[in-house]
Structures are given as structure tokens and as C-alpha cells.
Protein backbone atom coordinates (compact mmCIF):
# COMPACT_ATOMS: atom_id res chain seq x y z
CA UNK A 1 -20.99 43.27 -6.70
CA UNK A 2 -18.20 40.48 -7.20
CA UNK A 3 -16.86 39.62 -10.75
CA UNK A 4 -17.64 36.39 -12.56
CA UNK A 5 -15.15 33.78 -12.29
CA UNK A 6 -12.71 33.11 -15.00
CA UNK A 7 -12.68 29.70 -16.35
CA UNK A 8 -9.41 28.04 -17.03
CA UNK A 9 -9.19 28.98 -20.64
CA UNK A 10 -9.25 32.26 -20.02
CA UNK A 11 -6.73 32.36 -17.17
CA UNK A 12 -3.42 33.95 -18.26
CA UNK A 13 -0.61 31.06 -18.43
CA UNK A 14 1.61 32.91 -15.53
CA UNK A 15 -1.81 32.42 -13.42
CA UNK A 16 -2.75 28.88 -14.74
CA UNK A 17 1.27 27.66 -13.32
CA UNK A 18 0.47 29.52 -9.96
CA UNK A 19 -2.34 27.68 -9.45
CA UNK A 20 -0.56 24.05 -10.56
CA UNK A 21 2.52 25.51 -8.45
CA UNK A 22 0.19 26.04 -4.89
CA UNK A 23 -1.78 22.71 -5.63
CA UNK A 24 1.65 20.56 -5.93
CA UNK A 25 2.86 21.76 -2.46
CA UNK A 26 -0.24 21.02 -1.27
CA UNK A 27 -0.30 17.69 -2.73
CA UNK A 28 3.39 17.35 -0.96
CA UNK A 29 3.02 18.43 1.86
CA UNK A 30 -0.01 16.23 2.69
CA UNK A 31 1.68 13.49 1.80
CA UNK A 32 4.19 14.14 3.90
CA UNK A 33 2.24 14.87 6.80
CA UNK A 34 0.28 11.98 6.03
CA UNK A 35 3.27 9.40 6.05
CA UNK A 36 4.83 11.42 8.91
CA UNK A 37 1.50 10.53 11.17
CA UNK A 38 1.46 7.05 9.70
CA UNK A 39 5.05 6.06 10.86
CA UNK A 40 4.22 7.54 14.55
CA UNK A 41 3.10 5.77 18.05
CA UNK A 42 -0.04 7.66 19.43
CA UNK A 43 1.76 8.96 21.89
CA UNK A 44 4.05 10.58 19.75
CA UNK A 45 1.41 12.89 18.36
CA UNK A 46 -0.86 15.68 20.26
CA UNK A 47 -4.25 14.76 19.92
CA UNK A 48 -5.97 11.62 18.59
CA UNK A 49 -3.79 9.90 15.42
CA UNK A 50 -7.65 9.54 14.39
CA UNK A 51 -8.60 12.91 14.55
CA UNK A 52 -4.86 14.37 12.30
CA UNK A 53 -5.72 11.83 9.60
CA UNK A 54 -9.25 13.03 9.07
CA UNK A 55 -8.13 16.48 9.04
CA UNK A 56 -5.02 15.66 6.91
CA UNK A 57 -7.09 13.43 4.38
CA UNK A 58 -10.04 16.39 4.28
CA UNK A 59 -8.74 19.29 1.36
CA UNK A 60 -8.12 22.61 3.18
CA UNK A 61 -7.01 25.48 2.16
CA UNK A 62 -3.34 25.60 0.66
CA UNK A 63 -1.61 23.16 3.17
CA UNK A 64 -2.71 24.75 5.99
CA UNK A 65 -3.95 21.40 7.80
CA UNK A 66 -0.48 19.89 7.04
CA UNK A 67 1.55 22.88 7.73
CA UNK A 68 -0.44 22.79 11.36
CA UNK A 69 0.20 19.21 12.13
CA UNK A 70 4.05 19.42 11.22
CA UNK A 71 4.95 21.75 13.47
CA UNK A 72 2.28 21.25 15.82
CA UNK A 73 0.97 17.97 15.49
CA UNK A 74 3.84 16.12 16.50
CA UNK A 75 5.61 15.78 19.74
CA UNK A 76 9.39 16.13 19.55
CA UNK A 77 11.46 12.80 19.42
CA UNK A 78 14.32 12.50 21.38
């Protein structure tokens, strides 16, 4: 049997700036993979440039998506 679901109110305030803590770096690091894949050629990234911004622009779960394209996503300059 799983427990209800507490509602914000009733979330301790330790818990409530965990939750605003996870969701910022999430929130960052999107971006940043986001403007990372915009300023690249196609053939600097592995896979379709179509394909990463769909993923990237889709919420998953705590910056997994971007943590995968940044050191995956991209091929190495130089």
C-alpha cells in the first residue's frame, strides 16, 4: 500500500529547498545543453541535432537527458 502524497504545504522547508535546489540544475543544465547543441554543426553532434533538441526540450527526470547529451551527445572539437 503506498502513502498519500504530501502537498507542498505540508512539506518540511529543508524538503521544499531540495526540491527548488534539483529543479534549478535542471533548469541549468538544459539550458546549457540546449545552447551547447544550438551553437554546433550537425556533424559535430552524434545523432540527429533534431532528435537532441526534442529530447533536450522534453522534461526528464533530474537532468538526465542533458547530463547524457553533454558528455555523450557531442563529438569532441579539436
Amino acid at each position: 500500500m503506498s502513502k498519500p502524497k504530501k502537498s507542498w504545504k505540508e512539506l518540511s522547508p529543508t524538503a521544499k529547498a531540495a526540491i527548488v535546489a534539483v529543479a534549478a540544475v535542471d533548469a541549468g543544465t538544459r539550458v546549457w545543453a540546449l545552447r551547447d547543441l544550438a551553437g554546433r554543426r550537425p556533424e559535430e553532434i552524434n545523432g540527429p541535432k533534431r532528435a537532441w533538441a526534442i529530447g533536450l526540450s522534453i522534461g526528464s527526470t533530474a537532468g538526465i537527458g542533458p547530463a547524457i547529451y553533454l558528455l555523450w551527445g557531442r563529438k569532441r572539437r579539436g
